[in-house]
PDB file of N, CA and C in Angstrom:
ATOM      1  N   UNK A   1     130.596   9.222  70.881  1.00  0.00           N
ATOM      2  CA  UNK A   1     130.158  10.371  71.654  1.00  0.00           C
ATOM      3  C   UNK A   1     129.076  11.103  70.852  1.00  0.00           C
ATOM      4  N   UNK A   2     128.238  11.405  71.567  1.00  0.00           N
ATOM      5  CA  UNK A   2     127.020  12.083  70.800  1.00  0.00           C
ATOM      6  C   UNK A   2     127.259  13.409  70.595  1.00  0.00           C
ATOM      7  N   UNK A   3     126.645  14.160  69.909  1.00  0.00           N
ATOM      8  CA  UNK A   3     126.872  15.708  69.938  1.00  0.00           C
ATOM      9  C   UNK A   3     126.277  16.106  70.530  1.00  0.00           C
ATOM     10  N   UNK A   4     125.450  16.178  71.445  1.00  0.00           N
ATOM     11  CA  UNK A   4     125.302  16.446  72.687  1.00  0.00           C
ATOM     12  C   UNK A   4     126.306  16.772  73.367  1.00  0.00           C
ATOM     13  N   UNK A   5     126.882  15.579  73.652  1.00  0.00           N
ATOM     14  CA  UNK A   5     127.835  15.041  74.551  1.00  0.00           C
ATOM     15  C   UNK A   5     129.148  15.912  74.527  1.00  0.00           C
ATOM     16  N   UNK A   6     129.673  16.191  73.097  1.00  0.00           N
ATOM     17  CA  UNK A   6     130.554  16.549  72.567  1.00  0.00           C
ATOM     18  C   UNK A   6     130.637  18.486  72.927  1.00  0.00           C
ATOM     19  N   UNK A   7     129.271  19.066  72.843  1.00  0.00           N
ATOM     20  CA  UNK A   7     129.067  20.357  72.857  1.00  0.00           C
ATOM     21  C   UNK A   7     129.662  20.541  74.391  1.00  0.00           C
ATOM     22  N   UNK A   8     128.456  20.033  75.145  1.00  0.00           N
ATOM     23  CA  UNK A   8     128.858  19.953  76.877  1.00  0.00           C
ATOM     24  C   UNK A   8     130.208  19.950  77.418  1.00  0.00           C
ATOM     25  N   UNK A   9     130.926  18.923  76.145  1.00  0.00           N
ATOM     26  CA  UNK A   9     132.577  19.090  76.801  1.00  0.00           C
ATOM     27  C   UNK A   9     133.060  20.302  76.593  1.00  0.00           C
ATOM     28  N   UNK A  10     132.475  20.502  74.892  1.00  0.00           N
ATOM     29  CA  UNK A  10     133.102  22.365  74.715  1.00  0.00           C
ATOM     30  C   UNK A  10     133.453  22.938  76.064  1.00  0.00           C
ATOM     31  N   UNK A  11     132.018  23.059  76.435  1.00  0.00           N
ATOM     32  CA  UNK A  11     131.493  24.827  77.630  1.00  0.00           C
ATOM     33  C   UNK A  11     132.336  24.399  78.466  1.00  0.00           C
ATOM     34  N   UNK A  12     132.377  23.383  78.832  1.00  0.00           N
ATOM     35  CA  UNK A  12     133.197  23.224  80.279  1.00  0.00           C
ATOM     36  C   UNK A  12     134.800  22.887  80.017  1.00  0.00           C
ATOM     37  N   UNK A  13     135.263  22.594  78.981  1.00  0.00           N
ATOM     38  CA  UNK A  13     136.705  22.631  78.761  1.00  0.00           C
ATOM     39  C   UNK A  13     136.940  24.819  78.678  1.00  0.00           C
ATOM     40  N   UNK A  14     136.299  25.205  77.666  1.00  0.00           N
ATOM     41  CA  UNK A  14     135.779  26.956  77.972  1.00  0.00           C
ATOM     42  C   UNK A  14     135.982  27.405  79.247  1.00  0.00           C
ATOM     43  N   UNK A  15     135.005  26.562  80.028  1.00  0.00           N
ATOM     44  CA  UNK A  15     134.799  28.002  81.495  1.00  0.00           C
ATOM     45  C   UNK A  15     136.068  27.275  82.342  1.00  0.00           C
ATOM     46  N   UNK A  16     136.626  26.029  82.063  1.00  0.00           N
ATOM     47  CA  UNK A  16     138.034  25.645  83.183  1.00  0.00           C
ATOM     48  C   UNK A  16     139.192  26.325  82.053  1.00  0.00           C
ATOM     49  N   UNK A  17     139.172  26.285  81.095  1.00  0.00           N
ATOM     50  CA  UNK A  17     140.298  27.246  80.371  1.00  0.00           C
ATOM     51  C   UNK A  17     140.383  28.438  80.971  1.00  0.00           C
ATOM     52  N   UNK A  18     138.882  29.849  81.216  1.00  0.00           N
ATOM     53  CA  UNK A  18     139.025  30.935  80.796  1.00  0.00           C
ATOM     54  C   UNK A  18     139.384  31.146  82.657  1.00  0.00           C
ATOM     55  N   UNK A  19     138.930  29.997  83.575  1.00  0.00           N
ATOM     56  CA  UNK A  19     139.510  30.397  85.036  1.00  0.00           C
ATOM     57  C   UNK A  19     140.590  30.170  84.931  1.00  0.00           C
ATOM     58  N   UNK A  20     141.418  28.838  84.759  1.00  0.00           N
ATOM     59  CA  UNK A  20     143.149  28.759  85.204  1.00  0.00           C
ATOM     60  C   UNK A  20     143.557  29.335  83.883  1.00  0.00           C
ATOM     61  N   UNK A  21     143.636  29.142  82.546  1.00  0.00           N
ATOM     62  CA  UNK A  21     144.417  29.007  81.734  1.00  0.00           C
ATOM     63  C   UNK A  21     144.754  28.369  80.837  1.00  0.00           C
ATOM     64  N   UNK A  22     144.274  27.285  81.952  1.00  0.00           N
ATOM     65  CA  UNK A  22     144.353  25.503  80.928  1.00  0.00           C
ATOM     66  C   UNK A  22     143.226  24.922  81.378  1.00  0.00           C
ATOM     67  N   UNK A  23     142.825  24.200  80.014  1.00  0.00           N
ATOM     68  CA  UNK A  23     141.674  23.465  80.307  1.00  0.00           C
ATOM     69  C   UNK A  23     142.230  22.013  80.425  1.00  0.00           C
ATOM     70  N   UNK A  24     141.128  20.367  80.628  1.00  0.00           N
ATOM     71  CA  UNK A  24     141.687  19.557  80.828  1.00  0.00           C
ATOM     72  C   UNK A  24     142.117  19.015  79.321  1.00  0.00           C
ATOM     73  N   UNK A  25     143.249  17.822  79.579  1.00  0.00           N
ATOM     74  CA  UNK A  25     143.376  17.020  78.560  1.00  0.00           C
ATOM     75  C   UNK A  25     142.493  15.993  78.071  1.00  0.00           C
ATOM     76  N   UNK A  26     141.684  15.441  78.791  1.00  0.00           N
ATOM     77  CA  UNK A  26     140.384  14.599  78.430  1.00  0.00           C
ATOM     78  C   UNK A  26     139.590  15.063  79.273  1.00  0.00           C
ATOM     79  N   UNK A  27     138.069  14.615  78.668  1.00  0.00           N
ATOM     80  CA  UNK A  27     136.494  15.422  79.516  1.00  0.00           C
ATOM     81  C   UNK A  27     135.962  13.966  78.980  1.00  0.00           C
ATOM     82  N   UNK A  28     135.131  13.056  79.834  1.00  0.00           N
ATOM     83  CA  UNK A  28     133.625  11.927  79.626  1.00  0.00           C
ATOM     84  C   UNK A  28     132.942  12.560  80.166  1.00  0.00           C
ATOM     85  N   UNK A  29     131.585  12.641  79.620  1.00  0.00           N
ATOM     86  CA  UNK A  29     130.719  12.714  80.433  1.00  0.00           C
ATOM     87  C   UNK A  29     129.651  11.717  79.798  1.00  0.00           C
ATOM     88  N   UNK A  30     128.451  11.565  80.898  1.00  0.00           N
ATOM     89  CA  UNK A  30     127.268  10.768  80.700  1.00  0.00           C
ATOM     90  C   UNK A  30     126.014  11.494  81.262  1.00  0.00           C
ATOM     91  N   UNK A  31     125.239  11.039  80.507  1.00  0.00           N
ATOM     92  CA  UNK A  31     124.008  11.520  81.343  1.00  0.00           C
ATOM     93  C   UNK A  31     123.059  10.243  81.841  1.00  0.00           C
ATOM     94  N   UNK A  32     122.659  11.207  83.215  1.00  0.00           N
ATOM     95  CA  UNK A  32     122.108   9.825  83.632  1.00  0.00           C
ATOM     96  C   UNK A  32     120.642  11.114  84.780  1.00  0.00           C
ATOM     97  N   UNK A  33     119.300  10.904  84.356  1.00  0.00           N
ATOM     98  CA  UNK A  33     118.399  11.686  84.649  1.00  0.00           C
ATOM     99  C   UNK A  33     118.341  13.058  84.425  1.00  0.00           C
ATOM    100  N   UNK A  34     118.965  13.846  85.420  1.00  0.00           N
ATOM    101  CA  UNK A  34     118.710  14.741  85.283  1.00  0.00           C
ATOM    102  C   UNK A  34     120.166  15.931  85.499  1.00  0.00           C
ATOM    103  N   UNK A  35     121.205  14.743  84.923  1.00  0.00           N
ATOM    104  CA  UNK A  35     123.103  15.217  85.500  1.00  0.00           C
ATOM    105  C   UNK A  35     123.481  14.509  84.803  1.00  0.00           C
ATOM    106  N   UNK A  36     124.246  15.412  84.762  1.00  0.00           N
ATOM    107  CA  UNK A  36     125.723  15.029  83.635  1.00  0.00           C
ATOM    108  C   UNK A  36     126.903  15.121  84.294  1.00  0.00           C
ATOM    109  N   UNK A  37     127.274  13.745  84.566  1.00  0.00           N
ATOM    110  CA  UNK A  37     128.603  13.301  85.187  1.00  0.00           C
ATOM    111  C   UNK A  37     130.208  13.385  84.691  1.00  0.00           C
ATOM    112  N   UNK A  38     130.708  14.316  84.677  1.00  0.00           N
ATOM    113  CA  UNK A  38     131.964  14.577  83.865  1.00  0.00           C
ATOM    114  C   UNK A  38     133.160  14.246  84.558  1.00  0.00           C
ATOM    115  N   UNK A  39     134.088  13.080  83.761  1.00  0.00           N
ATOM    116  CA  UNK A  39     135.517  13.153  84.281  1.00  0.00           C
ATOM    117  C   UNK A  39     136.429  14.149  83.332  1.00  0.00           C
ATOM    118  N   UNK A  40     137.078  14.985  83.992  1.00  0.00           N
ATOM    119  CA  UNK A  40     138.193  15.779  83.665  1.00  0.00           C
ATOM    120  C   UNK A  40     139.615  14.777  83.820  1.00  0.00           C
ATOM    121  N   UNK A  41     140.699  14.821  82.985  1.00  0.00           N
ATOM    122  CA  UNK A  41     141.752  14.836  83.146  1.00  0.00           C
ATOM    123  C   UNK A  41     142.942  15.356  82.824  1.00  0.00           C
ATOM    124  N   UNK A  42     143.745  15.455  83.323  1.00  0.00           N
ATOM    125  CA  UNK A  42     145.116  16.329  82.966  1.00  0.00           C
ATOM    126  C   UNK A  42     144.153  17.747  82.768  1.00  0.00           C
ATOM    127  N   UNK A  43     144.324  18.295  84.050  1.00  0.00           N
ATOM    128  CA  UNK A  43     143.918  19.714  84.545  1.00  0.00           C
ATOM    129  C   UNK A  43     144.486  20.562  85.429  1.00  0.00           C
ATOM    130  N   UNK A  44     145.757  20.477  85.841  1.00  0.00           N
ATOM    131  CA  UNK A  44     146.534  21.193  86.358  1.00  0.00           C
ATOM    132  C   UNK A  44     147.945  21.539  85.618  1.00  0.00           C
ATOM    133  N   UNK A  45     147.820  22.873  85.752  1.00  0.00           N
ATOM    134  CA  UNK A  45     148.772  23.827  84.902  1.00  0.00           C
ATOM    135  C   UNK A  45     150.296  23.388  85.195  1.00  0.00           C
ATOM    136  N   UNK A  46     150.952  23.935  84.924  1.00  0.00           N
ATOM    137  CA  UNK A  46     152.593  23.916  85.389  1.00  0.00           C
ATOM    138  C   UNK A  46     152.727  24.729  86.997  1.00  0.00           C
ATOM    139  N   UNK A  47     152.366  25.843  86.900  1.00  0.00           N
ATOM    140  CA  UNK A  47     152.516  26.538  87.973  1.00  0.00           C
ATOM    141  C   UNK A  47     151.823  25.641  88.909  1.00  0.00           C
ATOM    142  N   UNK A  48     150.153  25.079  88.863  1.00  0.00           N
ATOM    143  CA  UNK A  48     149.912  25.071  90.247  1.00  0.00           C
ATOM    144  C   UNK A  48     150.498  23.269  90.502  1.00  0.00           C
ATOM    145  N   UNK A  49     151.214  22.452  89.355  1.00  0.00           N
ATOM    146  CA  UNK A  49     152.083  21.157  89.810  1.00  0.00           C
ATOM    147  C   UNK A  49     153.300  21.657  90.445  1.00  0.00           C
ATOM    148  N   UNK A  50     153.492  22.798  90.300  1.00  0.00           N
ATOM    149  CA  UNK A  50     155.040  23.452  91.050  1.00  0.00           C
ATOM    150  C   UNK A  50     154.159  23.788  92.373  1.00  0.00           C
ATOM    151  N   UNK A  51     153.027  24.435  93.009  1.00  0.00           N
ATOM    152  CA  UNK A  51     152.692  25.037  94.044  1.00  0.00           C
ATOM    153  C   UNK A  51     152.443  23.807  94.641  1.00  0.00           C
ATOM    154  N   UNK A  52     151.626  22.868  94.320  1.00  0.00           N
ATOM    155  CA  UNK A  52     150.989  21.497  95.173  1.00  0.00           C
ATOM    156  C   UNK A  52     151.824  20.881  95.600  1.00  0.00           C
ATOM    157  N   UNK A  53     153.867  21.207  95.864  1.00  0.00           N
ATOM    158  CA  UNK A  53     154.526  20.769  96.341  1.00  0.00           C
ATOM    159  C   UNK A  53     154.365  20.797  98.111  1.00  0.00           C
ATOM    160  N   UNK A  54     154.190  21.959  98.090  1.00  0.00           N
ATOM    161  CA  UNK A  54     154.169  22.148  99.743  1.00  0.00           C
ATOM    162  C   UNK A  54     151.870  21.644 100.232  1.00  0.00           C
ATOM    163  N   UNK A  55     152.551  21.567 101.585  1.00  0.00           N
ATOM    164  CA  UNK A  55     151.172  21.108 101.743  1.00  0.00           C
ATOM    165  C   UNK A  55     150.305  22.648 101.185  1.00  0.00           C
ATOM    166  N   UNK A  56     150.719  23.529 102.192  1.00  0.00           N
ATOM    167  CA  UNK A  56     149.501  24.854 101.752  1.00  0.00           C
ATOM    168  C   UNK A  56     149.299  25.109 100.759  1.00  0.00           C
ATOM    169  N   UNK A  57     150.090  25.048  99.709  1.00  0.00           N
ATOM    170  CA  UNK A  57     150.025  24.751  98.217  1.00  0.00           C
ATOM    171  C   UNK A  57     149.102  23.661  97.853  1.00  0.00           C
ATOM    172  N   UNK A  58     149.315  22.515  97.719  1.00  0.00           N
ATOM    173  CA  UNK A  58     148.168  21.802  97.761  1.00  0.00           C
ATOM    174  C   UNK A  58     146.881  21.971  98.249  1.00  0.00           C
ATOM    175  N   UNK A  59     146.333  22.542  99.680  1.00  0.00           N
ATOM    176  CA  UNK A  59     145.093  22.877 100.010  1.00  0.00           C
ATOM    177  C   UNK A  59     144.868  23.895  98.952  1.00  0.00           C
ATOM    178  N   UNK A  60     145.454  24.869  99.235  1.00  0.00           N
ATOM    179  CA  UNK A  60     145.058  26.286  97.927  1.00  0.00           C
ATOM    180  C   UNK A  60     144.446  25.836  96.593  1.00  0.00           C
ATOM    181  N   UNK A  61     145.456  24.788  95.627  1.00  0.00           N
ATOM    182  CA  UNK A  61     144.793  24.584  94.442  1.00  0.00           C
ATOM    183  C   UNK A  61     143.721  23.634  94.798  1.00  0.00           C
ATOM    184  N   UNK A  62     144.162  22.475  95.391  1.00  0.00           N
ATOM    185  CA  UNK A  62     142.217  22.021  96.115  1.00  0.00           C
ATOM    186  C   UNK A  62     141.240  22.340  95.980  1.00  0.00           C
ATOM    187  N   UNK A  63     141.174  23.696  96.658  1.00  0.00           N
ATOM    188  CA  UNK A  63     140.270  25.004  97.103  1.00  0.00           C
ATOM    189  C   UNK A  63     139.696  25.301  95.748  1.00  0.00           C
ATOM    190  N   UNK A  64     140.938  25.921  95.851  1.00  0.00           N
ATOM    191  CA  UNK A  64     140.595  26.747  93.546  1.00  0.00           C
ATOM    192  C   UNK A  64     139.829  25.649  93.076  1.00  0.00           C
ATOM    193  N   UNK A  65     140.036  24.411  92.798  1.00  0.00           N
ATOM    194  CA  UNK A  65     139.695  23.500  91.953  1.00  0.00           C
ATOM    195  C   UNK A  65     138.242  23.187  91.975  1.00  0.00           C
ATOM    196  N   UNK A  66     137.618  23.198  93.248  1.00  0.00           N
ATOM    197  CA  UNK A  66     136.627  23.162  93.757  1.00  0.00           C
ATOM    198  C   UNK A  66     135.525  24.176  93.955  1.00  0.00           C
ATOM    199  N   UNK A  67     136.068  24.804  95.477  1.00  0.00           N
ATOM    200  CA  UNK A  67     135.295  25.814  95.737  1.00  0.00           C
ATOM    201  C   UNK A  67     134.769  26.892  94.682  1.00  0.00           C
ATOM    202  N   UNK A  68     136.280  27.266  93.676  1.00  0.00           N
ATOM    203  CA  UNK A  68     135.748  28.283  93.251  1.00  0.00           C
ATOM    204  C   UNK A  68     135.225  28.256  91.745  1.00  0.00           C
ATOM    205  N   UNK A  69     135.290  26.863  91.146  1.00  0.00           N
ATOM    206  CA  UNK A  69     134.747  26.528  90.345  1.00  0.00           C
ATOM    207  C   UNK A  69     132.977  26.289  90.334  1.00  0.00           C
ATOM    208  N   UNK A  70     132.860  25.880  91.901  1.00  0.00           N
ATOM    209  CA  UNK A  70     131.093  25.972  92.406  1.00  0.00           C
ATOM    210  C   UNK A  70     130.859  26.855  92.483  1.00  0.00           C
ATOM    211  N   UNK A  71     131.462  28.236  92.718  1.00  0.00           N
ATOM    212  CA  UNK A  71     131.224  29.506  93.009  1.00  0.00           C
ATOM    213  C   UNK A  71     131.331  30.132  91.624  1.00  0.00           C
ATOM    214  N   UNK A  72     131.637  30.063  90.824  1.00  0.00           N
ATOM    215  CA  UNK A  72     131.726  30.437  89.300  1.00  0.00           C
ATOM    216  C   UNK A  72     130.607  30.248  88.514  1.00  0.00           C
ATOM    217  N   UNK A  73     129.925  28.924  89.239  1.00  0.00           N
ATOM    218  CA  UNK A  73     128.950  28.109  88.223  1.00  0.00           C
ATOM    219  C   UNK A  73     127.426  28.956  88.910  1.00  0.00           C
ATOM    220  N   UNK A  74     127.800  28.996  90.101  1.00  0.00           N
ATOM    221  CA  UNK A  74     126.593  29.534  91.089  1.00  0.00           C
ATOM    222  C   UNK A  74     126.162  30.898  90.571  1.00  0.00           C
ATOM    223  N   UNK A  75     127.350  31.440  90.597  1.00  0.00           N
ATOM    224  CA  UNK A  75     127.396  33.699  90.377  1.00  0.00           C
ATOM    225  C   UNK A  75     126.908  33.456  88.666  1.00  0.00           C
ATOM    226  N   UNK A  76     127.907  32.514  88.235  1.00  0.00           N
ATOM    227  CA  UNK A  76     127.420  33.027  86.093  1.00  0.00           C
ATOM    228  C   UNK A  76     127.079  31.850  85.540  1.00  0.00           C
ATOM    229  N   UNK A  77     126.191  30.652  85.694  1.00  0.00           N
ATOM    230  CA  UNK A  77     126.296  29.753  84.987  1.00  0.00           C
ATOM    231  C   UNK A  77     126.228  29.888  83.457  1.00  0.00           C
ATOM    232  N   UNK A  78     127.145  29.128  82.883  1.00  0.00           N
ATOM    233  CA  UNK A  78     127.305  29.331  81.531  1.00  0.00           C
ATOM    234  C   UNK A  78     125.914  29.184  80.608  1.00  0.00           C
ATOM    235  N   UNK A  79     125.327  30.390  79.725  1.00  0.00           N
ATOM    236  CA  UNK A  79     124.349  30.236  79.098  1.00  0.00           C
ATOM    237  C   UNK A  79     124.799  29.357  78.241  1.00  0.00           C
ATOM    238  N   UNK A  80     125.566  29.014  77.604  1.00  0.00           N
ATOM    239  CA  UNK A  80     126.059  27.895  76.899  1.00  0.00           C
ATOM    240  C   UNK A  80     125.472  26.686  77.091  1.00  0.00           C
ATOM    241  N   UNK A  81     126.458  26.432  78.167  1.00  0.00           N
ATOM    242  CA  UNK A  81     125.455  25.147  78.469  1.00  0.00           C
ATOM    243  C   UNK A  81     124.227  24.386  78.855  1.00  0.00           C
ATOM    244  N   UNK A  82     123.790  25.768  79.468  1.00  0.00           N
ATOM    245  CA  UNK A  82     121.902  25.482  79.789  1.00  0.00           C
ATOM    246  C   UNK A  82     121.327  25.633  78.196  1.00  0.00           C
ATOM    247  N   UNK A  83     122.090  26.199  77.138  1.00  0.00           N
ATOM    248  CA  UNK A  83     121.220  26.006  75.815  1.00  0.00           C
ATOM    249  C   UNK A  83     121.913  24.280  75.257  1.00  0.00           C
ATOM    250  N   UNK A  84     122.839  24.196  75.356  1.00  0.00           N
ATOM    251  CA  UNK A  84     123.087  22.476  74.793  1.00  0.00           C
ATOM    252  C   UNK A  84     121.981  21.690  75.710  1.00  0.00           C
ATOM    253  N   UNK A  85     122.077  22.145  77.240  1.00  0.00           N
ATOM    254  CA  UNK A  85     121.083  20.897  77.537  1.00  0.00           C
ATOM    255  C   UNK A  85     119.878  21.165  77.669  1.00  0.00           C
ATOM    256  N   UNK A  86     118.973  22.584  77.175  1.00  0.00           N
ATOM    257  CA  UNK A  86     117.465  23.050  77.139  1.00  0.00           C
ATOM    258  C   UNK A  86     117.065  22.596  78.411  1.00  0.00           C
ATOM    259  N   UNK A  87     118.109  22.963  79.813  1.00  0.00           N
ATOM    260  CA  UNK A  87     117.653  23.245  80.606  1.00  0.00           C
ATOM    261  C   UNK A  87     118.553  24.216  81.892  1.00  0.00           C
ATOM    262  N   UNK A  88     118.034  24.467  83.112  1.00  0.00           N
ATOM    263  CA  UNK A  88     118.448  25.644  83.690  1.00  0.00           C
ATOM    264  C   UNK A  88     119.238  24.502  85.001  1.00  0.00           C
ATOM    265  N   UNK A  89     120.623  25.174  84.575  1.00  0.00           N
ATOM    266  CA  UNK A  89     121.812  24.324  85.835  1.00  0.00           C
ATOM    267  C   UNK A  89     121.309  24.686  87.196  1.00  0.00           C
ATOM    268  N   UNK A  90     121.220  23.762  88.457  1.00  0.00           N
ATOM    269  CA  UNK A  90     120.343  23.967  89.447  1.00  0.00           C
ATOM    270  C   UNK A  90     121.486  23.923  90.677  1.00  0.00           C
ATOM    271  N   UNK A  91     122.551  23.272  90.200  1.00  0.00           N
ATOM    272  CA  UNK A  91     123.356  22.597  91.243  1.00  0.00           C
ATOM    273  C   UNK A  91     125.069  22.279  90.677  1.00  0.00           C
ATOM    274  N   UNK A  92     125.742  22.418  91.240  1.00  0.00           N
ATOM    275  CA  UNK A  92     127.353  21.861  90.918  1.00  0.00           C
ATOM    276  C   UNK A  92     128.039  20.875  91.732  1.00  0.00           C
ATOM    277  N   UNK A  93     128.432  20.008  92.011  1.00  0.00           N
ATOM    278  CA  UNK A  93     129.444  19.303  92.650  1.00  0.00           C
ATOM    279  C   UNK A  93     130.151  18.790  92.202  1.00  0.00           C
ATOM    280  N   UNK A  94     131.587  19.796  92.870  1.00  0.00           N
ATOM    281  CA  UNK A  94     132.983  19.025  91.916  1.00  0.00           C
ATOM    282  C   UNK A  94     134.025  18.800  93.219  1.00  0.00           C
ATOM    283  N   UNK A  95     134.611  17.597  92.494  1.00  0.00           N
ATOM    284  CA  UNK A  95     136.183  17.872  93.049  1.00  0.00           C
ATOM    285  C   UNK A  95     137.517  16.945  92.511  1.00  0.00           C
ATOM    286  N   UNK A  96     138.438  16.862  92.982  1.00  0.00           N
ATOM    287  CA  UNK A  96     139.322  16.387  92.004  1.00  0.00           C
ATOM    288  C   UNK A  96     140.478  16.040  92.952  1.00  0.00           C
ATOM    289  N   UNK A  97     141.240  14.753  92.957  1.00  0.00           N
ATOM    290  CA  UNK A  97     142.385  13.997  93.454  1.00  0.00           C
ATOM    291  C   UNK A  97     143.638  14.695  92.664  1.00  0.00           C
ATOM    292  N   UNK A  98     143.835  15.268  93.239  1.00  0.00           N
ATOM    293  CA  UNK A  98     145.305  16.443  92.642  1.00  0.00           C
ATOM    294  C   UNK A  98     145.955  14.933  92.323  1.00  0.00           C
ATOM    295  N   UNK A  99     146.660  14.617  93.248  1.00  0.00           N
ATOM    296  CA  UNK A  99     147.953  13.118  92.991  1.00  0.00           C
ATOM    297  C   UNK A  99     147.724  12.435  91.560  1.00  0.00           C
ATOM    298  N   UNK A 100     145.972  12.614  91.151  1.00  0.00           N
ATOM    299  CA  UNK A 100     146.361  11.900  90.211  1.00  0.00           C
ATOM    300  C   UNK A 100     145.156  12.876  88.890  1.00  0.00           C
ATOM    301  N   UNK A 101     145.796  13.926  89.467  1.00  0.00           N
ATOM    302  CA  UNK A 101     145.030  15.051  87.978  1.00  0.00           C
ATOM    303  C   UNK A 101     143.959  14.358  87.357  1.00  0.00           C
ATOM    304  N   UNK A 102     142.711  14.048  88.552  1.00  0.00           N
ATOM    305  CA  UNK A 102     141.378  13.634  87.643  1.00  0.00           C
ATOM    306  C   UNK A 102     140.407  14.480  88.450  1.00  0.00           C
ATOM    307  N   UNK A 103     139.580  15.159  87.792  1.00  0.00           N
ATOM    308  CA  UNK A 103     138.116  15.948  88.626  1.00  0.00           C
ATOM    309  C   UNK A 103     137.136  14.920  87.598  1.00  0.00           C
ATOM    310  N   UNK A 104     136.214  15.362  89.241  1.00  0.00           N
ATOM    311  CA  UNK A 104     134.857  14.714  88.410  1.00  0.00           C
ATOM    312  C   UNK A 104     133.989  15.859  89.154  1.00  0.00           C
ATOM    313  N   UNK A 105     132.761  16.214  88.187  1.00  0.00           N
ATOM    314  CA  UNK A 105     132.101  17.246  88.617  1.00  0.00           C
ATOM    315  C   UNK A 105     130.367  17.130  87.750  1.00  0.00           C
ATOM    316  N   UNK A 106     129.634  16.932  88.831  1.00  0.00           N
ATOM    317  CA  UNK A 106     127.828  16.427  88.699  1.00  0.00           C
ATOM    318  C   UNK A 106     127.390  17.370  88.556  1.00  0.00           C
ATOM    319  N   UNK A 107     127.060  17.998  87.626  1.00  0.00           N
ATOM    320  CA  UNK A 107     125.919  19.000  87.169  1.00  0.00           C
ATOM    321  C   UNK A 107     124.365  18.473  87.488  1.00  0.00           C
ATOM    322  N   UNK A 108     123.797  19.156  87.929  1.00  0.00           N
ATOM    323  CA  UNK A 108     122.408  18.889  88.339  1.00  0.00           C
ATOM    324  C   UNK A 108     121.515  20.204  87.984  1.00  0.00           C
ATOM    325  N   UNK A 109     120.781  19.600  86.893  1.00  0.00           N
ATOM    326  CA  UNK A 109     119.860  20.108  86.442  1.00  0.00           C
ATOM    327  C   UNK A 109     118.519  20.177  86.338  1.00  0.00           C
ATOM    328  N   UNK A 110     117.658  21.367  86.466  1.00  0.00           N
ATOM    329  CA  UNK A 110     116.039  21.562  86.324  1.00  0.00           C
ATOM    330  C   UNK A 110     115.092  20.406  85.802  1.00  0.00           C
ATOM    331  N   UNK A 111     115.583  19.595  84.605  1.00  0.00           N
ATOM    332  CA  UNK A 111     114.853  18.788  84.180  1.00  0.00           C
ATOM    333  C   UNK A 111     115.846  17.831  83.693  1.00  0.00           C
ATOM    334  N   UNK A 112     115.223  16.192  83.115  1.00  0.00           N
ATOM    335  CA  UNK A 112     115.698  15.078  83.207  1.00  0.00           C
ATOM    336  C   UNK A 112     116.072  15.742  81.815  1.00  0.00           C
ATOM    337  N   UNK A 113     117.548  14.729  80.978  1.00  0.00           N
ATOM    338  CA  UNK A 113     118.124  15.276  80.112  1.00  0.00           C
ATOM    339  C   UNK A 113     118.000  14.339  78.914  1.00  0.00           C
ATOM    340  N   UNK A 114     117.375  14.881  77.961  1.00  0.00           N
ATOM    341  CA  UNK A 114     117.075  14.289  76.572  1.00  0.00           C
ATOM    342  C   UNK A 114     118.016  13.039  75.994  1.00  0.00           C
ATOM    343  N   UNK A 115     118.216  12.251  75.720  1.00  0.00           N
ATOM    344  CA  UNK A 115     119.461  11.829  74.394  1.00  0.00           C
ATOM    345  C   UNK A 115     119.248  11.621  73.183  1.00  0.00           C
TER     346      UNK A 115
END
């Protein structure tokens, strides 16, 4: 893993810690142009594996996992990480298969990304 690579996991193990609580148990990412493709795993807390029992429970953390993680990135993107990658985050798309606690989430950025 490059240090690059390694920093990027920092910020984003950081900003999914400082929303739920817990951050994931493993982060890959790659870069490939101008995005950095990250798998998360083991990212759901105790509480919300107790809530995702019932269905509405499940949509809810869904939601959280997603929506408001794009909405987090949109309102404050982490200066952090636009300084590891010397460039300005343009875009987010995440989401994640609760059943089997993996997110993957495409950062899309201003310019193609160094290695």
């Amino acid at each position: 893993m490059s240090k690059r690579e390694h920093q990027f996991n920092e910020v984003v193990r950081k900003v999914r810690k400082d929303l739920f609580g817990k951050g994931p148990d493993s982060i890959k990412t790659v870069f490939v142009d101008n995005m950095a493709i990250t798998t998360l795993k083991g990212n759901l807390t105790p509480v919300e594996k107790f809530i995702i029992q019932s269905s509405e429970g499940f949509e809810q953390v869904h939601r959280a996992r997603t929506k408001m993680i794009q909405d987090h990135y949109k309102k404050e993107p982490p200066v952090e990480l636009e300084e590891v990658m010397q460039s300005k985050l343009v875009l987010l798309f995440s989401d994640i298969n609760i059943e089997e606690d993996i997110a993957v989430s495409v950062f899309m950025f201003e310019q193609p990304i160094e290695r």
